[in-house]
N, C-alpha and C. Protein backbone atom coordinates (compact mmCIF):
# COMPACT_ATOMS: atom_id res chain seq x y z
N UNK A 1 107.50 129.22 100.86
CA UNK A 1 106.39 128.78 100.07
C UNK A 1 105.10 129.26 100.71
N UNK A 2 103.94 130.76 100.44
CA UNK A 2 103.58 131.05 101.07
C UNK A 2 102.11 130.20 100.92
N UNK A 3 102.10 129.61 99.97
CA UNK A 3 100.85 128.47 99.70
C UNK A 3 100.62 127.41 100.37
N UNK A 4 101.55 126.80 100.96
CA UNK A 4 101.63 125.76 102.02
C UNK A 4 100.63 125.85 102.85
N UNK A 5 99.81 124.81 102.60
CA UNK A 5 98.47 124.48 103.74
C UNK A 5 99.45 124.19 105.25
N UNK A 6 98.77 124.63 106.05
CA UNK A 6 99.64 124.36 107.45
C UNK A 6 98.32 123.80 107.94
N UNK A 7 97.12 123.83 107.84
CA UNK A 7 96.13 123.06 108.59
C UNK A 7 94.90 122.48 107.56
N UNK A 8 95.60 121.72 107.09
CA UNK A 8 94.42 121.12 106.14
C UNK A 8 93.44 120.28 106.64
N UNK A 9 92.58 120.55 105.77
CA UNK A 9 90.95 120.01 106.47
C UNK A 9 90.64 120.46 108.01
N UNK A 10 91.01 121.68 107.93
CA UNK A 10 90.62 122.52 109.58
C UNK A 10 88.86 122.72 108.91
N UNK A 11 88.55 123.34 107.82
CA UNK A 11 87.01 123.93 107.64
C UNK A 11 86.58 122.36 106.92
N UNK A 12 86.86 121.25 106.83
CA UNK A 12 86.20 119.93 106.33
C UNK A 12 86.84 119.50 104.94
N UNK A 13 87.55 120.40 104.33
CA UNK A 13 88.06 119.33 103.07
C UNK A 13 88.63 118.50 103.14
N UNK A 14 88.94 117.27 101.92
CA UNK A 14 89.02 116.25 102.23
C UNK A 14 89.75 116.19 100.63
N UNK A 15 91.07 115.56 100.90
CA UNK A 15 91.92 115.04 100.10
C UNK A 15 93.64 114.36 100.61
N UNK A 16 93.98 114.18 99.93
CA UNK A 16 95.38 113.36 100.09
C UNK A 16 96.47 114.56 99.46
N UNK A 17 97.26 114.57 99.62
CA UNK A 17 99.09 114.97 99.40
C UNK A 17 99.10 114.48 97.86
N UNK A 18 99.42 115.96 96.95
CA UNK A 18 99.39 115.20 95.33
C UNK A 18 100.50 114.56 95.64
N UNK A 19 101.46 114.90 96.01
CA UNK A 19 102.94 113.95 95.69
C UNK A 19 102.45 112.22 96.49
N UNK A 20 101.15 111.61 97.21
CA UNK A 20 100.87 110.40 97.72
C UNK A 20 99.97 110.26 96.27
N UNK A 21 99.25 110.74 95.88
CA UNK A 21 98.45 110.66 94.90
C UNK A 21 99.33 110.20 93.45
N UNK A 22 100.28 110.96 93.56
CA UNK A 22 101.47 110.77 92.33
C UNK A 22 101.53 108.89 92.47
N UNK A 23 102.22 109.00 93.82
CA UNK A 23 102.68 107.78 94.28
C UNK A 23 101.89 106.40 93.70
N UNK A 24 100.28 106.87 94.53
CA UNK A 24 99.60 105.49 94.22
C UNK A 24 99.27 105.53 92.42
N UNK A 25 99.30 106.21 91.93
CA UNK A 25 99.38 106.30 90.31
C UNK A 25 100.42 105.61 89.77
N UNK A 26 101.75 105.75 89.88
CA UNK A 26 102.76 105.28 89.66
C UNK A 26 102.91 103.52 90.02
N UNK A 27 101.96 103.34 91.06
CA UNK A 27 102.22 102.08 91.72
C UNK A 27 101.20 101.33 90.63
N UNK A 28 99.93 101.98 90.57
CA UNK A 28 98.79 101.43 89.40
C UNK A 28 99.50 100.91 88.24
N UNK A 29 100.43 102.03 87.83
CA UNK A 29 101.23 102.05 86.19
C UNK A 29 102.07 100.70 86.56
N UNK A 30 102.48 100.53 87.58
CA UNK A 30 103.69 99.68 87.43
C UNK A 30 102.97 98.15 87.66
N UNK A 31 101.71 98.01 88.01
CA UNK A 31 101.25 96.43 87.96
C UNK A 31 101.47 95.78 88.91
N UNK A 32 101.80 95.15 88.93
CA UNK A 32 102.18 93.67 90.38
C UNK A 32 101.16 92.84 89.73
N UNK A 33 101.49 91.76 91.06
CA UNK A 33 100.50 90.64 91.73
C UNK A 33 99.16 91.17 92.35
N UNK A 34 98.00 90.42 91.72
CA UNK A 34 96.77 91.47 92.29
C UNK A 34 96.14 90.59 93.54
N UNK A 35 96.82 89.52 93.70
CA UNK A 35 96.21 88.55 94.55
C UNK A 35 96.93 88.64 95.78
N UNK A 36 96.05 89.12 96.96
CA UNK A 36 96.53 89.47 98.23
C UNK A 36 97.74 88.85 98.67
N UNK A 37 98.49 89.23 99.38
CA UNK A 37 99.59 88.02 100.03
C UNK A 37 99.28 87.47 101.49
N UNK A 38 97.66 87.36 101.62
CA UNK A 38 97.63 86.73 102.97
C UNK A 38 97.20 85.36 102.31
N UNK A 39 96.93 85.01 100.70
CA UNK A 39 96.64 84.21 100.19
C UNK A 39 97.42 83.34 99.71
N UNK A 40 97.31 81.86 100.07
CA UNK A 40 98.54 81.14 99.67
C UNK A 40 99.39 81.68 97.87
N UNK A 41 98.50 81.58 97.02
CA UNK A 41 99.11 82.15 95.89
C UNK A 41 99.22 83.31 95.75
N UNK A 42 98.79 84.70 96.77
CA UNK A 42 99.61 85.79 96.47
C UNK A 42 100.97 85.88 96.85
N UNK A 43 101.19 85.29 98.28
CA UNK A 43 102.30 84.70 98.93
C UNK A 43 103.40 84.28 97.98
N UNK A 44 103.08 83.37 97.53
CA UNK A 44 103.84 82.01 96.84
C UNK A 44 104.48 83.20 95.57
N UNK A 45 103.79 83.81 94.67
CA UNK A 45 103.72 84.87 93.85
C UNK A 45 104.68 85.84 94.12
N UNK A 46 104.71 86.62 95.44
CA UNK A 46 105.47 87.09 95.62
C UNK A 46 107.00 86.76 95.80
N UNK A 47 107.03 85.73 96.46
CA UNK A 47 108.54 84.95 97.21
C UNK A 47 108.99 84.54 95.80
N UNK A 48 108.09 83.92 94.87
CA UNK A 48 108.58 83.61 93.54
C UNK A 48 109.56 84.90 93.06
N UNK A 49 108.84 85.51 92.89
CA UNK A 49 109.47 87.23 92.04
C UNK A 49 110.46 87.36 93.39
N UNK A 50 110.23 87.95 94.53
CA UNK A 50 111.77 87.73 94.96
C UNK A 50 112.80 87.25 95.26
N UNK A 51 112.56 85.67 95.01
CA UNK A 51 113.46 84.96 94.85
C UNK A 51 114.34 84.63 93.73
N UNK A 52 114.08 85.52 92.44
CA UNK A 52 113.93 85.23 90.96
C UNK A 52 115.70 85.08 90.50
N UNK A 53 116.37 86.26 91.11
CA UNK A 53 117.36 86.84 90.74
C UNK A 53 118.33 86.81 91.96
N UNK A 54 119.46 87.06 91.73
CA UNK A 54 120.20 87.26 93.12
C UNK A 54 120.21 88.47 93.76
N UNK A 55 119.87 89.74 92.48
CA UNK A 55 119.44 90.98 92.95
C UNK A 55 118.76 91.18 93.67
N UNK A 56 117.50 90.94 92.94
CA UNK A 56 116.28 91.12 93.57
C UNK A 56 116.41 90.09 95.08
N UNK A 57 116.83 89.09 95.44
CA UNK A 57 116.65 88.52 97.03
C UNK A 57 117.95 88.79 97.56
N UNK A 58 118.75 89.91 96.97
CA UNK A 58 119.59 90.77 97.71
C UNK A 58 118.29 92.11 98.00
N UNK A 59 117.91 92.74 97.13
CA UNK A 59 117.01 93.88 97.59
C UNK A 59 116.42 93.06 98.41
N UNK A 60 115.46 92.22 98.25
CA UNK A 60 114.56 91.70 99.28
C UNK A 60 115.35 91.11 100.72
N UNK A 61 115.93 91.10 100.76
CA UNK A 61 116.67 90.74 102.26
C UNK A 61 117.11 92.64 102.86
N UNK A 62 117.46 93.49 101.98
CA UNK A 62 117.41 94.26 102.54
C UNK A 62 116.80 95.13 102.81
N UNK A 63 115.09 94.65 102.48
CA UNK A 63 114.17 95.24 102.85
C UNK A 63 113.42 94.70 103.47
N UNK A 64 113.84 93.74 104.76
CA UNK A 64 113.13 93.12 105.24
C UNK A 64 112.97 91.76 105.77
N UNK A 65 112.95 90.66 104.01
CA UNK A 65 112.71 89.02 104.23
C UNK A 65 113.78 88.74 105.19
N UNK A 66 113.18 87.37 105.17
CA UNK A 66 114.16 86.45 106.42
C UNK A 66 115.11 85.96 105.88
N UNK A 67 115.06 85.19 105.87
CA UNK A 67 116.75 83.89 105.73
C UNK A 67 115.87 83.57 104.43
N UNK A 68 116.89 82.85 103.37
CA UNK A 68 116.64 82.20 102.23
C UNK A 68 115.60 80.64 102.68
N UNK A 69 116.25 80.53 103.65
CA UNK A 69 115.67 78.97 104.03
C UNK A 69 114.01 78.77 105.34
N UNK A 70 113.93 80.18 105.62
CA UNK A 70 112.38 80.45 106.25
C UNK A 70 111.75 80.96 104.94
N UNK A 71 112.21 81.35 103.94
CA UNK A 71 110.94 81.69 102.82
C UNK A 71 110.99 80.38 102.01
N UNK A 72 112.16 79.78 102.01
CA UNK A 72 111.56 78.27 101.41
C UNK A 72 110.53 77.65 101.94
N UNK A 73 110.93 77.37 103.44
CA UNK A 73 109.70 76.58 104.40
C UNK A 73 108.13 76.91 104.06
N UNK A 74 108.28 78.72 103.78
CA UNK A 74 107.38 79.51 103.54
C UNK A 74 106.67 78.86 102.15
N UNK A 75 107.52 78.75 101.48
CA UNK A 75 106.77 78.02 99.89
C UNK A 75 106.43 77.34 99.55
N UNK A 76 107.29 76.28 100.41
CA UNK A 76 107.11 74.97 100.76
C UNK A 76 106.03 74.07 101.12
N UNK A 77 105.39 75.44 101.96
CA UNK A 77 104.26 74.87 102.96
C UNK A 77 104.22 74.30 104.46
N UNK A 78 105.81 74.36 104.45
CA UNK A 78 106.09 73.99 105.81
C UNK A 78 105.70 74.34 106.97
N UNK A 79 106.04 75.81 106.75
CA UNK A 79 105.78 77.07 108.22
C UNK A 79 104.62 78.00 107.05
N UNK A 80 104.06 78.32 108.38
CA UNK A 80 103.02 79.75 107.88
C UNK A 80 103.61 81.03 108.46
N UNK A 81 104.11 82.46 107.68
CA UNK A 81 104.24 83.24 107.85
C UNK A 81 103.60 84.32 109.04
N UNK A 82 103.80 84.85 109.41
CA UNK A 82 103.31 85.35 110.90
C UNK A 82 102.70 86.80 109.82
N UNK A 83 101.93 87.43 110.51
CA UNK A 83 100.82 88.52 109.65
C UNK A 83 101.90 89.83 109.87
N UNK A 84 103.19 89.71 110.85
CA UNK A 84 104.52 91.06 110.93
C UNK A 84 105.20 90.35 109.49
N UNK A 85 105.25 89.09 109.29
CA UNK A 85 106.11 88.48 108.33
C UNK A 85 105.46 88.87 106.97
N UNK A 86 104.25 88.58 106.84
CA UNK A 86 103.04 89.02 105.58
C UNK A 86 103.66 90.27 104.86
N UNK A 87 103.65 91.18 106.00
CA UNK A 87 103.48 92.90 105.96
C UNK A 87 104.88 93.34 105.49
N UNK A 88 106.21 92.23 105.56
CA UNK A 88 107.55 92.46 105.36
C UNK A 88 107.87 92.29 103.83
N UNK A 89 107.26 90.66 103.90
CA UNK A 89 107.02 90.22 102.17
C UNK A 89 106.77 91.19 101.20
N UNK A 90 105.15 91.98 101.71
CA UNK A 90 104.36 92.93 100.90
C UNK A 90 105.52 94.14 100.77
N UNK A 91 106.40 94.45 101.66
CA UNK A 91 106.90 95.47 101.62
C UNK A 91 108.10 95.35 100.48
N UNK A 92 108.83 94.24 101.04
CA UNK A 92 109.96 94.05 99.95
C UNK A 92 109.55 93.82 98.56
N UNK A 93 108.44 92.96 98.38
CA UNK A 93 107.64 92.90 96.94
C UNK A 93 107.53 94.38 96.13
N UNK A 94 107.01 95.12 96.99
CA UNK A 94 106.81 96.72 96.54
C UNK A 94 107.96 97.57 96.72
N UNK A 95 109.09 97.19 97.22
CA UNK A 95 110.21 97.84 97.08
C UNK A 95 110.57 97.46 95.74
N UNK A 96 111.05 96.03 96.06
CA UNK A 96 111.93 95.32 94.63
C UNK A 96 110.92 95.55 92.94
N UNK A 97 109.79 95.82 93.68
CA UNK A 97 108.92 96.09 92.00
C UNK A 97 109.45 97.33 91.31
N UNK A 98 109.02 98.35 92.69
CA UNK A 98 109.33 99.80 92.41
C UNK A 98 110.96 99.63 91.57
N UNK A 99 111.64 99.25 92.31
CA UNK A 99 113.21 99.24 91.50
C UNK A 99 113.09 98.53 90.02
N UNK A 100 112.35 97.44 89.99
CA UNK A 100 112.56 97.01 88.66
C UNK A 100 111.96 97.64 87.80
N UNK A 101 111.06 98.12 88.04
CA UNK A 101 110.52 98.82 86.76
C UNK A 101 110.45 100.52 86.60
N UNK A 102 111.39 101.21 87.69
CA UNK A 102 111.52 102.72 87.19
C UNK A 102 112.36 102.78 86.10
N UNK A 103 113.02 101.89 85.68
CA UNK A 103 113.78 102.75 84.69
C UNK A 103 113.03 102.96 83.14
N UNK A 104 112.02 101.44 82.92
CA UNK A 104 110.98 101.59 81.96
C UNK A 104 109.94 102.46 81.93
N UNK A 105 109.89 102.85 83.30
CA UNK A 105 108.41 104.25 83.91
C UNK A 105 108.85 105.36 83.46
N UNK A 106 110.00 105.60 83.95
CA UNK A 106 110.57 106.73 83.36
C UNK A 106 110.67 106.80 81.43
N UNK A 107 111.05 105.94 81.28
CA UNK A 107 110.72 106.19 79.60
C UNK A 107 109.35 106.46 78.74
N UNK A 108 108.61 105.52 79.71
CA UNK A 108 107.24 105.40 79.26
C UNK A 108 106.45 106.97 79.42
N UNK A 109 106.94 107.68 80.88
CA UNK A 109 106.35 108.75 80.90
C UNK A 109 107.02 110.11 80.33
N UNK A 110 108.57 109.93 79.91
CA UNK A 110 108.88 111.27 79.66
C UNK A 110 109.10 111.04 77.92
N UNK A 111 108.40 110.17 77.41
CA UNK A 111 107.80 110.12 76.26
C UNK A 111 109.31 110.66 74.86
N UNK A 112 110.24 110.49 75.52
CA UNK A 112 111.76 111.52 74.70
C UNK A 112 111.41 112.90 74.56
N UNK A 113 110.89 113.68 75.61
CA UNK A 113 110.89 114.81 75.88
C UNK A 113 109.70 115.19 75.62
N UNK A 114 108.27 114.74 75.01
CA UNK A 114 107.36 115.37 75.02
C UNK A 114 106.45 114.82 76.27
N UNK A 115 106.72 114.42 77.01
CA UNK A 115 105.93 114.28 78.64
C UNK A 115 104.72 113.52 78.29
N UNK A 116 103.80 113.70 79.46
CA UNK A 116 103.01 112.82 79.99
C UNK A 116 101.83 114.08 80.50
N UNK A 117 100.62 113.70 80.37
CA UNK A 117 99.83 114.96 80.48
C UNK A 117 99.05 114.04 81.80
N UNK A 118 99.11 115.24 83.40
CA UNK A 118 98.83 114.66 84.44
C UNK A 118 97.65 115.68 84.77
N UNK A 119 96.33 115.06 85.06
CA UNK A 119 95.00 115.78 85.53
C UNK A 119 95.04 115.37 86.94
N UNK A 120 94.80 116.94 87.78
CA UNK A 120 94.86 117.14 88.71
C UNK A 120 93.26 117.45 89.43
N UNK A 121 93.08 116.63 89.89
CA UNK A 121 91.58 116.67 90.66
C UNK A 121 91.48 117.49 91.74
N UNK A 122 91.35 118.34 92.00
CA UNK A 122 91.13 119.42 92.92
C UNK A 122 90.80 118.39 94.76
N UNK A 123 90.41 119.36 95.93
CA UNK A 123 90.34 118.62 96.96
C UNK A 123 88.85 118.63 97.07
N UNK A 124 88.07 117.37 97.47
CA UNK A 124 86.60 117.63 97.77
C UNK A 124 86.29 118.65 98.65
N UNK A 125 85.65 119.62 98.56
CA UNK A 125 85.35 120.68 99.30
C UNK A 125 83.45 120.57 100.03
N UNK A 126 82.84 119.61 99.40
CA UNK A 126 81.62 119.66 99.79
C UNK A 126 81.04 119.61 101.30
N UNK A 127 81.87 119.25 102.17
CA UNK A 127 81.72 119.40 103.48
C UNK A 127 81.99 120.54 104.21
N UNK A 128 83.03 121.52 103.36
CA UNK A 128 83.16 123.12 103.94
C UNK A 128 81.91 124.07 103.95
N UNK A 129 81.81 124.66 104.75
CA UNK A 129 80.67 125.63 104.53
C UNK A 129 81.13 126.23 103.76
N UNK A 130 79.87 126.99 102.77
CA UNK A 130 79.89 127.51 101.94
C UNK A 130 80.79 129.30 101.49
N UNK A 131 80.92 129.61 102.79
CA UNK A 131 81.56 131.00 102.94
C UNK A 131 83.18 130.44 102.74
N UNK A 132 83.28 129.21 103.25
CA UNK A 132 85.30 129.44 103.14
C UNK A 132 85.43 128.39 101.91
N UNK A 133 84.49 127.81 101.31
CA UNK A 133 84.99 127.12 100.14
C UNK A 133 85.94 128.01 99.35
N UNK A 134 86.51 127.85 98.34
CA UNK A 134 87.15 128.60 97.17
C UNK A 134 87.02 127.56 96.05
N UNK A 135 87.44 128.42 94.76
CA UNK A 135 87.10 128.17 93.63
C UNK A 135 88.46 127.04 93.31
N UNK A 136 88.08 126.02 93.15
CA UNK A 136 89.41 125.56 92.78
C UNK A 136 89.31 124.70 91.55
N UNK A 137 89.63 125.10 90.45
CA UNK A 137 89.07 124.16 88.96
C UNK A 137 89.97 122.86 88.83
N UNK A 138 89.22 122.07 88.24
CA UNK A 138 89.96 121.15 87.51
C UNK A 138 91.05 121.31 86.65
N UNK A 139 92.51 121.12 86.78
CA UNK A 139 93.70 121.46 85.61
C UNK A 139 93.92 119.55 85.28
N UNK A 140 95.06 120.51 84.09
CA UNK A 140 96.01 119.50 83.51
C UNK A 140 96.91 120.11 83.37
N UNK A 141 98.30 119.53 83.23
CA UNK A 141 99.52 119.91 83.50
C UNK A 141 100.51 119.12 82.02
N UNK A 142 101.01 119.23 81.75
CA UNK A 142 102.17 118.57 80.68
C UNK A 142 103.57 118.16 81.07
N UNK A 143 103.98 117.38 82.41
CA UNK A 143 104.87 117.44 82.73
C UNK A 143 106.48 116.32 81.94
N UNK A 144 106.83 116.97 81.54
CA UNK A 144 108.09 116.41 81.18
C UNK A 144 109.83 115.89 81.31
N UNK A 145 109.68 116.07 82.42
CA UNK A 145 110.49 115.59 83.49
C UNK A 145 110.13 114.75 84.53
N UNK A 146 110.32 113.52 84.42
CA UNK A 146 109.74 112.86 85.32
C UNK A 146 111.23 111.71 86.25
N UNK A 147 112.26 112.07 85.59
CA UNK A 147 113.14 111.19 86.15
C UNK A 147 113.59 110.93 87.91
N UNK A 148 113.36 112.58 88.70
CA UNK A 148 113.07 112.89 89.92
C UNK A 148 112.11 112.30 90.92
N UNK A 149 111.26 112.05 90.02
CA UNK A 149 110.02 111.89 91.04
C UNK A 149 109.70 110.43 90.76
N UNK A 150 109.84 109.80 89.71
CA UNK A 150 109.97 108.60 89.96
C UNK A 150 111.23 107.74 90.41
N UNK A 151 112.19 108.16 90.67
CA UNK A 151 113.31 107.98 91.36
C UNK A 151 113.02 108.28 92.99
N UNK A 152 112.43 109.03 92.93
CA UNK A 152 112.23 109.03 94.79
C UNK A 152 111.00 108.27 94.93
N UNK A 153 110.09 107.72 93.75
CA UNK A 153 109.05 107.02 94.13
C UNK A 153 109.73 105.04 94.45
N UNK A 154 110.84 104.96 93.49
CA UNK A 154 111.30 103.96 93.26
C UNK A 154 111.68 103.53 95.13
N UNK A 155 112.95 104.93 95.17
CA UNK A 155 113.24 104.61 96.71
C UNK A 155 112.42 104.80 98.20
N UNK A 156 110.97 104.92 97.61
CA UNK A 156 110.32 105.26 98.76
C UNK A 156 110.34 106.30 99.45
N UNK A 157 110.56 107.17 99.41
CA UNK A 157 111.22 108.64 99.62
C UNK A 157 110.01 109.40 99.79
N UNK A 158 108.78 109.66 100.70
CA UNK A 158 108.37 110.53 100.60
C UNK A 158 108.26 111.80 100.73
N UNK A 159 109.19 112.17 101.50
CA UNK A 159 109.79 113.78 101.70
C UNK A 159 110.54 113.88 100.01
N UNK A 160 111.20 113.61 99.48
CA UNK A 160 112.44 113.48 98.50
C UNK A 160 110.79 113.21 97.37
N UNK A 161 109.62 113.03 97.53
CA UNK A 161 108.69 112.78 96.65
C UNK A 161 107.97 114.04 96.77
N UNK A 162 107.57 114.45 97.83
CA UNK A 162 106.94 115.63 97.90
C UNK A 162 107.73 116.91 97.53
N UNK A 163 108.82 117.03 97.59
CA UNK A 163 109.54 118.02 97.31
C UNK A 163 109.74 118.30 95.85
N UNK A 164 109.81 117.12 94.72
CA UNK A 164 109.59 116.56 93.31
C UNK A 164 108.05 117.22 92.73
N UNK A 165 107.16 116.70 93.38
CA UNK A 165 105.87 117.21 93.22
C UNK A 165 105.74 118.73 93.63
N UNK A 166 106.10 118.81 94.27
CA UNK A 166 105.76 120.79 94.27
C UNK A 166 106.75 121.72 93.51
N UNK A 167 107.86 120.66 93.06
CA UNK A 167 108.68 121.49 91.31
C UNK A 167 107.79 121.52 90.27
N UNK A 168 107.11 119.98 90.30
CA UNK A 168 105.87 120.03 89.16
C UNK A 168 104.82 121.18 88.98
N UNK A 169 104.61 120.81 90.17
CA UNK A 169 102.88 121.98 90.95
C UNK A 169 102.97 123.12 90.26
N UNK A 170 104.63 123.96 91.00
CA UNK A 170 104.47 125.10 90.60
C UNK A 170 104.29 126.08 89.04
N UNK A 171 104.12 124.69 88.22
CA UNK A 171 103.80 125.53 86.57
C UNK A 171 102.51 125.80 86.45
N UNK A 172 102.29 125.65 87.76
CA UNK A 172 100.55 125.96 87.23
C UNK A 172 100.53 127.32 87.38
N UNK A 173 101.27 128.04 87.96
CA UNK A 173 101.20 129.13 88.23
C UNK A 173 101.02 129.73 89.67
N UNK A 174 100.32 131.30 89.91
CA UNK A 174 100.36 131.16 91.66
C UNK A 174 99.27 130.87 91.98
N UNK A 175 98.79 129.94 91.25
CA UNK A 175 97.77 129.17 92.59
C UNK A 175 98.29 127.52 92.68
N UNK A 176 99.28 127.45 92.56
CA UNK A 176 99.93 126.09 92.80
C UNK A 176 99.28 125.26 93.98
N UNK A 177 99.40 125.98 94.93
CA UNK A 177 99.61 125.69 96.31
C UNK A 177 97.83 124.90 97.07
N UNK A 178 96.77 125.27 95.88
CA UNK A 178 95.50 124.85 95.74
C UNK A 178 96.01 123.17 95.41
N UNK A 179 96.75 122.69 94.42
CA UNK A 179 96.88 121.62 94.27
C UNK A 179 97.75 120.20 95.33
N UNK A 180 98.16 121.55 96.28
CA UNK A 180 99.07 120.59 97.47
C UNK A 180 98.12 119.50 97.99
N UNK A 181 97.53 119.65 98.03
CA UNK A 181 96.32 118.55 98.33
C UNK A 181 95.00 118.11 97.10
N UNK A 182 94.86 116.98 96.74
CA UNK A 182 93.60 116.27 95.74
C UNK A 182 93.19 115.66 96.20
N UNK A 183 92.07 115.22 95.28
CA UNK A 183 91.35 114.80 95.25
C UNK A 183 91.54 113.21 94.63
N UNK A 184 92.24 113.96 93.51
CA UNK A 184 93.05 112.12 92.63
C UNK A 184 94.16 113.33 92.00
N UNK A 185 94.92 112.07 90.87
CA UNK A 185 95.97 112.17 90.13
C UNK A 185 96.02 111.48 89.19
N UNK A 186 95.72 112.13 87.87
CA UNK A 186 95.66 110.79 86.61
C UNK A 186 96.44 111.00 85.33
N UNK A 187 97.03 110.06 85.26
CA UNK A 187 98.13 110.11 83.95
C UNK A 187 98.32 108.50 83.61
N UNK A 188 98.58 108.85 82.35
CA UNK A 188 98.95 107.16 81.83
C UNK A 188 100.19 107.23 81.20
N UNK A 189 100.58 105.72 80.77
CA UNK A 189 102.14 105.70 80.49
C UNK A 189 101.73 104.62 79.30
């Protein structure tokens, strides 16, 4: 892949990994709980939803939670969660979300074959001097396959995500490799 940035932001640009950009898009689309979990009711909110199902506090135990009977205490009001315990919750919450709702993401975005149209924000360049900037325009893309990449978004996969995203990239043609890095990522479902 001879487009592959090997030293990004060496002359000052400034952007993120489209396939992280994909990511936090996907996470937007999919919703949650907006109320922190260092907050008794984001907390409570969460342990609710993973406690809901036997699935889901099977995923959530294996991503993390404690015993069935320290997240009771936890709900309870008994014990207060330790801020490593917070960060476990948040994690399994965003695992077990991601799983529940790719299979509706995926429908929502590959539309029965006519896709999802994703605008690609170029990388801020305003801090490069002016001699090594390059021209890099604003695109849009029509992608219609999306079952890959939200499947490795589901499992957290960011290698297995980035590799998804640069199958996408490359319809832009040969300047793909301009988009390995943005600015944003916007698509709706």
């Amino acid at each position: 892949m001879p487009e592959r940035n090997i030293d990004h932001g060496k002359f000052g640009a400034r952007g993120i990994k489209g396939s992280e950009a994909a990511a936090r898009q996907l996470d937007r689309l999919a919703g949650g709980i907006s109320t922190p979990v260092e907050q008794k009711r984001g907390l409570t909110a969460r342990l609710n939803y993973l406690m809901r199902s036997e699935r889901s506090r099977k995923a959530a135990h294996e991503a993390g939670l404690p015993s069935d009977r320290t997240v009771k205490a936890w709900r309870d009001g008994k014990r207060q969660p330790s801020k490593a315990s917070l960060r476990k919750v948040e994690q399994a919450y965003q695992t077990v979300r991601r799983q529940n709702v790719a299979r509706s993401m995926k429908a929502r975005l590959n539309q029965d074959g006519r896709g999802t149209r994703v605008e690609l924000h170029p990388q801020n360049q305003s801090q490069v001097d002016r001699r090594f900037q390059r021209h890099t325009p604003y695109r849009t893309l029509n992608v219609r396959a999306w079952d890959s990449l939200v499947d490795a978004w589901a499992d957290n996969d960011s290698g297995r995500m980035e590799q998804e995203w640069e199958t996408i990239v490359v319809d832009l043609g040969s300047d793909w490799g301009q988009y390995e890095y943005v600015s944003n990522i916007g698509f709706a479902a």
